[in-house]
PDB file of N, CA and C in Angstrom:
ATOM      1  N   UNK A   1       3.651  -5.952   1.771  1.00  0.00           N
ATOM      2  CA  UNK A   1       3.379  -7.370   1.801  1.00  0.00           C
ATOM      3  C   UNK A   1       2.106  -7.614   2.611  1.00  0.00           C
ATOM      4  N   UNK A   2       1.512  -8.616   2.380  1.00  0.00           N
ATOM      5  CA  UNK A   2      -0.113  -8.632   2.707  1.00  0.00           C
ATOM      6  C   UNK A   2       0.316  -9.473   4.021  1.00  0.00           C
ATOM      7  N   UNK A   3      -1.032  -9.572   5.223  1.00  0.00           N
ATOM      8  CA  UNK A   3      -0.763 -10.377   5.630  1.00  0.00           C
ATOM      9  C   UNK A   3      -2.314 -11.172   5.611  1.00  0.00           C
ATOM     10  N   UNK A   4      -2.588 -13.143   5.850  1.00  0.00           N
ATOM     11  CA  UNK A   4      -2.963 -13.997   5.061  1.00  0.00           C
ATOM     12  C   UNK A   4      -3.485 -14.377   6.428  1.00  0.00           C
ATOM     13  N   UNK A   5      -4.553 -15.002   6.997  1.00  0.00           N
ATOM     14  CA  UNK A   5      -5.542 -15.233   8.105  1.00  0.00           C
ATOM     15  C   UNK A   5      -5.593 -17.157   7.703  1.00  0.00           C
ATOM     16  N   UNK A   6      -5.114 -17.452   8.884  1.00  0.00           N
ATOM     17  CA  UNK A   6      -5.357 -19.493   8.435  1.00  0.00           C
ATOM     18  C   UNK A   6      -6.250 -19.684   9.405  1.00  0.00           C
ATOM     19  N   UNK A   7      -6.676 -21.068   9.041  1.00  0.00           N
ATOM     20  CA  UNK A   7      -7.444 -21.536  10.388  1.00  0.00           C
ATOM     21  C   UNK A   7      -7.319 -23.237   9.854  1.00  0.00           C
ATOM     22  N   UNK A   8      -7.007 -24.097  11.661  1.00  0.00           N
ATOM     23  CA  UNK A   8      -7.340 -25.583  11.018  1.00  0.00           C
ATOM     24  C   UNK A   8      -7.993 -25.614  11.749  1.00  0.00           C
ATOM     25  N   UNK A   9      -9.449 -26.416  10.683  1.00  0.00           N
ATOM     26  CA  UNK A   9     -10.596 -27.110  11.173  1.00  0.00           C
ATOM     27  C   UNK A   9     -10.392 -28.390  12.067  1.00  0.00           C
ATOM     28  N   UNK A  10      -8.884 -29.217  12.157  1.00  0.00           N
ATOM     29  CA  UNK A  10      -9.069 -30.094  12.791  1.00  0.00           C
ATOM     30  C   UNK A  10      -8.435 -29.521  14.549  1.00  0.00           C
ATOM     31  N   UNK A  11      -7.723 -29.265  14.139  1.00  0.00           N
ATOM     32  CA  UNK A  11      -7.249 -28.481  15.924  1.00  0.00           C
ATOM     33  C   UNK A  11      -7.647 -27.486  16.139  1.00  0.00           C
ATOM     34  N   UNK A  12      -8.087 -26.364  15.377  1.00  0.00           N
ATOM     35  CA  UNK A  12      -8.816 -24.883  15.641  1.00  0.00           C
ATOM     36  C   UNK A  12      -7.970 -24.104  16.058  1.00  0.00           C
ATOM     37  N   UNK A  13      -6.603 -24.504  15.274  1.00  0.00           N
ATOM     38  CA  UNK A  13      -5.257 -23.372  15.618  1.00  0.00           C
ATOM     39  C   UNK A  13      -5.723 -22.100  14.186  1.00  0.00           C
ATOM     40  N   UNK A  14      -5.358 -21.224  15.087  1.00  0.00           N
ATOM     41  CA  UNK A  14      -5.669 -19.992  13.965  1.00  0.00           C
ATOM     42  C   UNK A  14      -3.942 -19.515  13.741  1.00  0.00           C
ATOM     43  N   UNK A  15      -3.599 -19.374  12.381  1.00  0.00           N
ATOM     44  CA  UNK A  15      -1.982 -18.241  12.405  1.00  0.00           C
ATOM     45  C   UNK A  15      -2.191 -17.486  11.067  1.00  0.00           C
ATOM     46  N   UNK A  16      -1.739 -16.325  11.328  1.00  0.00           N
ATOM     47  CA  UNK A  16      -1.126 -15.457  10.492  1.00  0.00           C
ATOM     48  C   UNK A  16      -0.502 -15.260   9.868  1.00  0.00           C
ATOM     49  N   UNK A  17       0.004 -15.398   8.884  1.00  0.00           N
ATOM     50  CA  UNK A  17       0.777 -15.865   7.938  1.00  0.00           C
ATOM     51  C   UNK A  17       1.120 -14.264   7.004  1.00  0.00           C
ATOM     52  N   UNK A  18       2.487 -13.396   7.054  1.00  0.00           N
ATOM     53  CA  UNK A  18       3.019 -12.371   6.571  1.00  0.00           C
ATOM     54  C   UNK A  18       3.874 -12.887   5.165  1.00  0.00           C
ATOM     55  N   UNK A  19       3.248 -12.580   4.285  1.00  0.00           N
ATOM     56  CA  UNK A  19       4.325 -13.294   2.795  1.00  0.00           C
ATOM     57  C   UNK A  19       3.348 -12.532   1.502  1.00  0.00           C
ATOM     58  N   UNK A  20       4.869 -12.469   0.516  1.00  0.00           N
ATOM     59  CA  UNK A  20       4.735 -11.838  -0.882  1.00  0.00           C
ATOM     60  C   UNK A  20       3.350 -12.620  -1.317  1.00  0.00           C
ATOM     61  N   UNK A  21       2.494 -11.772  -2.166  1.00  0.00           N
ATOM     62  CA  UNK A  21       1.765 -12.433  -3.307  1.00  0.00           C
ATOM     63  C   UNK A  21       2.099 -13.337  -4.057  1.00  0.00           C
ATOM     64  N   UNK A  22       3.294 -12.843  -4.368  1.00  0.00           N
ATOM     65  CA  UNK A  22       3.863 -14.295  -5.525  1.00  0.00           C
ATOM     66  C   UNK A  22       4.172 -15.614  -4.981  1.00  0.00           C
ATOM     67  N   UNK A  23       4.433 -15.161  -3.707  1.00  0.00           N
ATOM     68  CA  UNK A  23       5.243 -16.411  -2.644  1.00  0.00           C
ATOM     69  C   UNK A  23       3.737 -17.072  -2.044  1.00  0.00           C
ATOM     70  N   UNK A  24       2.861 -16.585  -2.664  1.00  0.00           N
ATOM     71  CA  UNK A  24       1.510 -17.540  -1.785  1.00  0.00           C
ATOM     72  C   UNK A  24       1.654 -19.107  -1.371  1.00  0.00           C
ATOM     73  N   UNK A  25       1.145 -19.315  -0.446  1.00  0.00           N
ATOM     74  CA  UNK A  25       1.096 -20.950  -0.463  1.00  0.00           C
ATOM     75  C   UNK A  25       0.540 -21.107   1.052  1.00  0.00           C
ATOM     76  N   UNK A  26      -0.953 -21.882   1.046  1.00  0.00           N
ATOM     77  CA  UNK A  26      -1.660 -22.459   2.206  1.00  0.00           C
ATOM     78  C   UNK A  26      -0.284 -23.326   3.160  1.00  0.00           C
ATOM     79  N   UNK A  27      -0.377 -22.543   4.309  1.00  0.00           N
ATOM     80  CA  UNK A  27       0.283 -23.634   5.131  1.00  0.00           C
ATOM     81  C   UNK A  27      -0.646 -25.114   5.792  1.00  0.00           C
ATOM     82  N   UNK A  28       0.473 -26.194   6.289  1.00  0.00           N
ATOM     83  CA  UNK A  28      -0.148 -27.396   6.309  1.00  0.00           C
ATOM     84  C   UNK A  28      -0.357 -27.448   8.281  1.00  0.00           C
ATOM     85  N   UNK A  29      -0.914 -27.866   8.597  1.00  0.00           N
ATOM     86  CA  UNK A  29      -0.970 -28.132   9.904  1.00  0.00           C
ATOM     87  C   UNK A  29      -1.982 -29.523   9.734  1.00  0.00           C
ATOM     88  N   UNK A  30      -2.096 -30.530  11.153  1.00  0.00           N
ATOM     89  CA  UNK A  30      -2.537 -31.541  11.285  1.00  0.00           C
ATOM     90  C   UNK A  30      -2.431 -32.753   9.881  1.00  0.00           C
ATOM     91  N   UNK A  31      -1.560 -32.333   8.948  1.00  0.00           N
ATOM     92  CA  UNK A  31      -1.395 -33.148   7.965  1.00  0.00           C
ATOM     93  C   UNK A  31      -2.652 -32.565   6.762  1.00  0.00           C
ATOM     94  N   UNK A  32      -2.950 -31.380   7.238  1.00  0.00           N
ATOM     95  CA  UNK A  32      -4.134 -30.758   6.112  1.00  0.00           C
ATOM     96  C   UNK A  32      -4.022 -29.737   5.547  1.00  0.00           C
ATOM     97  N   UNK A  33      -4.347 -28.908   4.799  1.00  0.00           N
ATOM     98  CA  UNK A  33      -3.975 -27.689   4.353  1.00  0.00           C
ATOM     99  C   UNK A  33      -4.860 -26.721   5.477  1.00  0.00           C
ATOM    100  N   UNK A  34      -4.775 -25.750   5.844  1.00  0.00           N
ATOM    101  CA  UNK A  34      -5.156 -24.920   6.599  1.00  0.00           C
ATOM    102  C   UNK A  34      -6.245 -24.086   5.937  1.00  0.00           C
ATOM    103  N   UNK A  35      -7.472 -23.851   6.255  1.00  0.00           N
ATOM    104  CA  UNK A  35      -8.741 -22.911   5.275  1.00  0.00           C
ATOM    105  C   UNK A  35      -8.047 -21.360   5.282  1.00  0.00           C
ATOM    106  N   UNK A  36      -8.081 -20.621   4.474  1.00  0.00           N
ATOM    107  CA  UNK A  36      -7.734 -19.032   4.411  1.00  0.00           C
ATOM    108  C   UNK A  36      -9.120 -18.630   4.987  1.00  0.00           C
ATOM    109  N   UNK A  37      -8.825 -17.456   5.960  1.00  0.00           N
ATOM    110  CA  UNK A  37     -10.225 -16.870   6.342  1.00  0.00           C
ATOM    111  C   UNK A  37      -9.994 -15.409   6.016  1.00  0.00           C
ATOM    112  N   UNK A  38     -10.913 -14.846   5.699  1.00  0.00           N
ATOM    113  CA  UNK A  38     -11.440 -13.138   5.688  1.00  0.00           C
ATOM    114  C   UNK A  38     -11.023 -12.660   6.382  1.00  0.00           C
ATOM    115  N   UNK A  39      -9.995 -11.620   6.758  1.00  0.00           N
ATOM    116  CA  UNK A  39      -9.657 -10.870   7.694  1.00  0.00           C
ATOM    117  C   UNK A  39      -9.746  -9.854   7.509  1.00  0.00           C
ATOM    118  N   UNK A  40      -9.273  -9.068   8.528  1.00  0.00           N
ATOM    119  CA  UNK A  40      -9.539  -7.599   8.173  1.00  0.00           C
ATOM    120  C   UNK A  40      -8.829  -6.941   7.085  1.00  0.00           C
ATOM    121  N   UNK A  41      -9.242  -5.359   6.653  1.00  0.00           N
ATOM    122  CA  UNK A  41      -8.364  -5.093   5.321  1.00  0.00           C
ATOM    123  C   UNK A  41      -8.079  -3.236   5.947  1.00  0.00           C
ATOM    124  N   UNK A  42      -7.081  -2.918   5.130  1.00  0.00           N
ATOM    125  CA  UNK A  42      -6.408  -1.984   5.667  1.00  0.00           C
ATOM    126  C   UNK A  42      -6.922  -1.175   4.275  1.00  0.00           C
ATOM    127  N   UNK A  43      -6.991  -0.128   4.266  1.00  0.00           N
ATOM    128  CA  UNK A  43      -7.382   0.975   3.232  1.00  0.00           C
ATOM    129  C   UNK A  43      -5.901   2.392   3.554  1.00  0.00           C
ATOM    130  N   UNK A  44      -5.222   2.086   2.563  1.00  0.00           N
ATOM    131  CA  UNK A  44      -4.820   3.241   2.503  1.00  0.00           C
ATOM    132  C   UNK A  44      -4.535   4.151   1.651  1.00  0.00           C
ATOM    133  N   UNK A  45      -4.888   5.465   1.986  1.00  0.00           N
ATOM    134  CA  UNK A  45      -5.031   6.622   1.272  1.00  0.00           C
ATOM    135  C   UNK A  45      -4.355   6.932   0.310  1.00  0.00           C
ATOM    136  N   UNK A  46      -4.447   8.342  -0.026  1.00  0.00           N
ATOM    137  CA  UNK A  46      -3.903   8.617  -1.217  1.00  0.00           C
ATOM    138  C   UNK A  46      -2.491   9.010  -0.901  1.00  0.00           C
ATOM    139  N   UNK A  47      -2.495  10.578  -0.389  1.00  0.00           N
ATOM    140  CA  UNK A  47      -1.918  11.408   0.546  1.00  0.00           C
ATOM    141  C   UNK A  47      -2.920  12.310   1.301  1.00  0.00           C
ATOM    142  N   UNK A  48      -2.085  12.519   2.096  1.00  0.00           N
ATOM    143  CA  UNK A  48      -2.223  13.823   3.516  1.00  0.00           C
ATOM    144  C   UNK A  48      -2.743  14.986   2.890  1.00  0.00           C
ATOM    145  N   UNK A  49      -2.942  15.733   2.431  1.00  0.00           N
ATOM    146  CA  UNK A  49      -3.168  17.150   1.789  1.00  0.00           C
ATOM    147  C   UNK A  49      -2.264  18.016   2.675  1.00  0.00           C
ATOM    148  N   UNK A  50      -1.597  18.697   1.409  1.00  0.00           N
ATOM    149  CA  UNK A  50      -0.477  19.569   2.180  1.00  0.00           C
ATOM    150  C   UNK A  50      -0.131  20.886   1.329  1.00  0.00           C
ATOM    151  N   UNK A  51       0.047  21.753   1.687  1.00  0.00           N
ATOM    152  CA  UNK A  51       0.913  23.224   1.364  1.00  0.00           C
ATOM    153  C   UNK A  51       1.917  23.147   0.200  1.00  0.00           C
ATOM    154  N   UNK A  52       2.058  22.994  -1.030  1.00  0.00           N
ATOM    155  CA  UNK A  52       3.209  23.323  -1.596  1.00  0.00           C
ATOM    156  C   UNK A  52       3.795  24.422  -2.233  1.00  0.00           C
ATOM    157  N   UNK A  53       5.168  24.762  -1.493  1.00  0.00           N
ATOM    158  CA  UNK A  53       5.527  26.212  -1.697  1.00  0.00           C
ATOM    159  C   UNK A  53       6.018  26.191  -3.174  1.00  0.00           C
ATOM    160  N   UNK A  54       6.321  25.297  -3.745  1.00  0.00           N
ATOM    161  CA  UNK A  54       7.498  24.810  -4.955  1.00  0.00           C
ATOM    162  C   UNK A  54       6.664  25.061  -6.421  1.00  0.00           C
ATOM    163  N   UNK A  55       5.119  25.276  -6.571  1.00  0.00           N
ATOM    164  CA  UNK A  55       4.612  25.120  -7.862  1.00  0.00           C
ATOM    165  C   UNK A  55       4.111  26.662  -8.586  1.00  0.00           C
ATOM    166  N   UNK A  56       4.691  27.225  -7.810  1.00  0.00           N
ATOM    167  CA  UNK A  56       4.473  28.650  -8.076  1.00  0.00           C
ATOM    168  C   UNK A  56       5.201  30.007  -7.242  1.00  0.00           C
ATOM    169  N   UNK A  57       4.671  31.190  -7.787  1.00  0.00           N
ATOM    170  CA  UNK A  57       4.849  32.482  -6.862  1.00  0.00           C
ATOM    171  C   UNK A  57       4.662  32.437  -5.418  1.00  0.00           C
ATOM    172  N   UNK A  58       2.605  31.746  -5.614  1.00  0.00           N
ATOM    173  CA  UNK A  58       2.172  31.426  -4.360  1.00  0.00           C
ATOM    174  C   UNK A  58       1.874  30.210  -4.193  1.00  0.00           C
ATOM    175  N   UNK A  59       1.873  29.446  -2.653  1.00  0.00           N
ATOM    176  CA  UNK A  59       1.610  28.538  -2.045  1.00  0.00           C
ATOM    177  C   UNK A  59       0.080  27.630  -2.485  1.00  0.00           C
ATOM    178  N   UNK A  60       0.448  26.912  -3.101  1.00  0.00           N
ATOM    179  CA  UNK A  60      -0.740  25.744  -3.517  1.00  0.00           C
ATOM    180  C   UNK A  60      -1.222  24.648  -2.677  1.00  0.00           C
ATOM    181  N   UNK A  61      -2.342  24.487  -2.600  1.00  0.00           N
ATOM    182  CA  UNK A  61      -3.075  23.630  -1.865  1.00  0.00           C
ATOM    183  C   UNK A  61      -3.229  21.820  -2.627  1.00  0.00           C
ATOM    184  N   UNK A  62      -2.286  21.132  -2.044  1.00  0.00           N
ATOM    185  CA  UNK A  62      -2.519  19.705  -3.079  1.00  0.00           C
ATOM    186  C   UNK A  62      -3.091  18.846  -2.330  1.00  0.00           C
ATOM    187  N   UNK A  63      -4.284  18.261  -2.829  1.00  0.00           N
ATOM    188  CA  UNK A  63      -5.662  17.409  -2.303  1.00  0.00           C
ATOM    189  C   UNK A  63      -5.000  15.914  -2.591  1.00  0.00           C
ATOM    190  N   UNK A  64      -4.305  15.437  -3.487  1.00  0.00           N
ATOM    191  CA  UNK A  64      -4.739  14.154  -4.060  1.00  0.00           C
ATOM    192  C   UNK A  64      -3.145  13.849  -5.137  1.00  0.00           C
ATOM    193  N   UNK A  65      -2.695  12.913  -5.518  1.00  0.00           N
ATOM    194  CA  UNK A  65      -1.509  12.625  -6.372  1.00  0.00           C
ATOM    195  C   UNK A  65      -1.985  12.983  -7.705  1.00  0.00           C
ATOM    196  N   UNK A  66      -2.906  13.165  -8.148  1.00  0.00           N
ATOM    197  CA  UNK A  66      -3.775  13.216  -9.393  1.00  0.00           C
ATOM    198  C   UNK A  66      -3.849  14.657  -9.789  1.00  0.00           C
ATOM    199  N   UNK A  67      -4.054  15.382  -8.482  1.00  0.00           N
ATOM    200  CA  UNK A  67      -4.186  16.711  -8.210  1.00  0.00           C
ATOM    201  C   UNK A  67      -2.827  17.263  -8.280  1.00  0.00           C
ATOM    202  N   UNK A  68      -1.780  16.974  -8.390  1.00  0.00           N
ATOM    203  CA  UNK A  68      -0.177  16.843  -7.782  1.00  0.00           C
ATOM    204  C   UNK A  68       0.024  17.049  -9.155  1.00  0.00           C
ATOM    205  N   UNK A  69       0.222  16.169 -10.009  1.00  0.00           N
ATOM    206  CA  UNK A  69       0.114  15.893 -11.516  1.00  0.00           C
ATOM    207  C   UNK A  69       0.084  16.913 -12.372  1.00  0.00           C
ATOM    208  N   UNK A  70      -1.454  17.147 -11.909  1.00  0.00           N
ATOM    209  CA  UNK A  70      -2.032  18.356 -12.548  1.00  0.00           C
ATOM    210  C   UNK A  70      -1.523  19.908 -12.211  1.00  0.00           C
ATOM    211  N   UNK A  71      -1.230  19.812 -11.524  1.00  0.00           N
ATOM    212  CA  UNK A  71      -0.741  21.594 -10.912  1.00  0.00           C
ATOM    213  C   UNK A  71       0.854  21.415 -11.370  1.00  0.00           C
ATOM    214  N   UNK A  72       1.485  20.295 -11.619  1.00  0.00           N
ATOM    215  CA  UNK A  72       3.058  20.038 -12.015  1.00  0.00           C
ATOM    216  C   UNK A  72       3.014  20.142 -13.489  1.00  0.00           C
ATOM    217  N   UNK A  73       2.038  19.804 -14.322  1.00  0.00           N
ATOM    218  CA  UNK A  73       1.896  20.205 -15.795  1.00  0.00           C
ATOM    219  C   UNK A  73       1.529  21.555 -15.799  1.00  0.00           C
ATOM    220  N   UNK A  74       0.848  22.163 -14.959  1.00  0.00           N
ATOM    221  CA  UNK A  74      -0.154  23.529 -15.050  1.00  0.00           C
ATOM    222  C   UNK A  74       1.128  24.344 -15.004  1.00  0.00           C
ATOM    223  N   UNK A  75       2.083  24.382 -14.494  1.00  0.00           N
ATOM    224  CA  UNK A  75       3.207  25.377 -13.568  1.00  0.00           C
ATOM    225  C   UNK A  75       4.360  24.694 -14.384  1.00  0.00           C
ATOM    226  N   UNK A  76       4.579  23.547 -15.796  1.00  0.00           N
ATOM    227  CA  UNK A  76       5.958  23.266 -15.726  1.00  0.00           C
ATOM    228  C   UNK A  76       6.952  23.136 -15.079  1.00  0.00           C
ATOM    229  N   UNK A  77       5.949  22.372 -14.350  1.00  0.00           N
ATOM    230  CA  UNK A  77       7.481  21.304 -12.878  1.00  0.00           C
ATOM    231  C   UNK A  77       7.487  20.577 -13.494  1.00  0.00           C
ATOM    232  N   UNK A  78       8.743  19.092 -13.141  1.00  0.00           N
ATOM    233  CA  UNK A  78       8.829  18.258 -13.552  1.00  0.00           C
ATOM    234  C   UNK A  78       9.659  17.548 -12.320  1.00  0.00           C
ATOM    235  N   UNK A  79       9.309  16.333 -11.653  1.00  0.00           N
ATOM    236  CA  UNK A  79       9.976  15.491 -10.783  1.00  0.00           C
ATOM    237  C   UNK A  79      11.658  15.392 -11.072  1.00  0.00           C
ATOM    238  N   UNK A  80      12.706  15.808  -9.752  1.00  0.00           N
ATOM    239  CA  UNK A  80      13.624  14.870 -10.357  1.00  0.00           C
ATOM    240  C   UNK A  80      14.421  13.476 -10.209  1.00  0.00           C
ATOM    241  N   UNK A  81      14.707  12.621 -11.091  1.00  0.00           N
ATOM    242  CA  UNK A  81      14.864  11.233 -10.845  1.00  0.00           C
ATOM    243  C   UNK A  81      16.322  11.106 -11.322  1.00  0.00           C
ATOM    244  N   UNK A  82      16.924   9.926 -10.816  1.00  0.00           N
ATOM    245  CA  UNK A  82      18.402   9.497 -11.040  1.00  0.00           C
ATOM    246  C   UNK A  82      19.578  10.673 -10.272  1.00  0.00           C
ATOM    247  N   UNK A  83      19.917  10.767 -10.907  1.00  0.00           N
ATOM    248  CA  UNK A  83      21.556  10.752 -10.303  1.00  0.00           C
ATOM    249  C   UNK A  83      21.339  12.277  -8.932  1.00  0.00           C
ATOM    250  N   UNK A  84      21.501  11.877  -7.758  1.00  0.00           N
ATOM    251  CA  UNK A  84      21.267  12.892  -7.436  1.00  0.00           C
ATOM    252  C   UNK A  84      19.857  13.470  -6.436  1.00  0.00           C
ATOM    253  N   UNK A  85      18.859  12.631  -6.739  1.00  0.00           N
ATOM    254  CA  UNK A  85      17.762  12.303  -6.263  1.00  0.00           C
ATOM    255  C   UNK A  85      17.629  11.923  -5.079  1.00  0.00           C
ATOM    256  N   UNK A  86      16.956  12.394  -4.145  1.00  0.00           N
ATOM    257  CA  UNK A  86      16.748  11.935  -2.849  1.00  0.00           C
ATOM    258  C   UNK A  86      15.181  11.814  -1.959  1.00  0.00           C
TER     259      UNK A  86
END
């Protein structure tokens, strides 16, 4: 969930505002709608790069989810999902 930067121009209260995308909506202060300001933005990665013992004989090096993919088609892995899954 994102979080949303306000500011009112008439009192110069600044708040933060934590809520769904879908749930958007300018809060009101001084009887006005509050301006959205630019705040900072968070970047996050893909994955970590890590060791996997599971795609072969020997130990594989996985860079990227894309990369993950690819070495799981290369080696006939396949994720498992539903019953059982953790």
């Amino acid at each position: 969930m994102p979080t949303y930067d306000f500011f009112c121009e008439v009192c110069k209260k600044e708040q933060e505002v934590f809520m769904k995308m879908s749930e958007f909506q300018v809060p009101i202060c001084c009887d006005k709608e509050m301006k959205q300001r630019i705040g900072n933005y968070m970047v996050i990665g893909d994955i970590e790069p890590y060791m996997d013992q599971h795609l072969g004989s020997e130990p594989v090096w996985v860079k990227s989810k894309k990369h993950r993919e690819r070495l799981m088609k290369q080696h006939g892995v396949q994720e498992k999902f539903g019953k059982g899954w953790r």
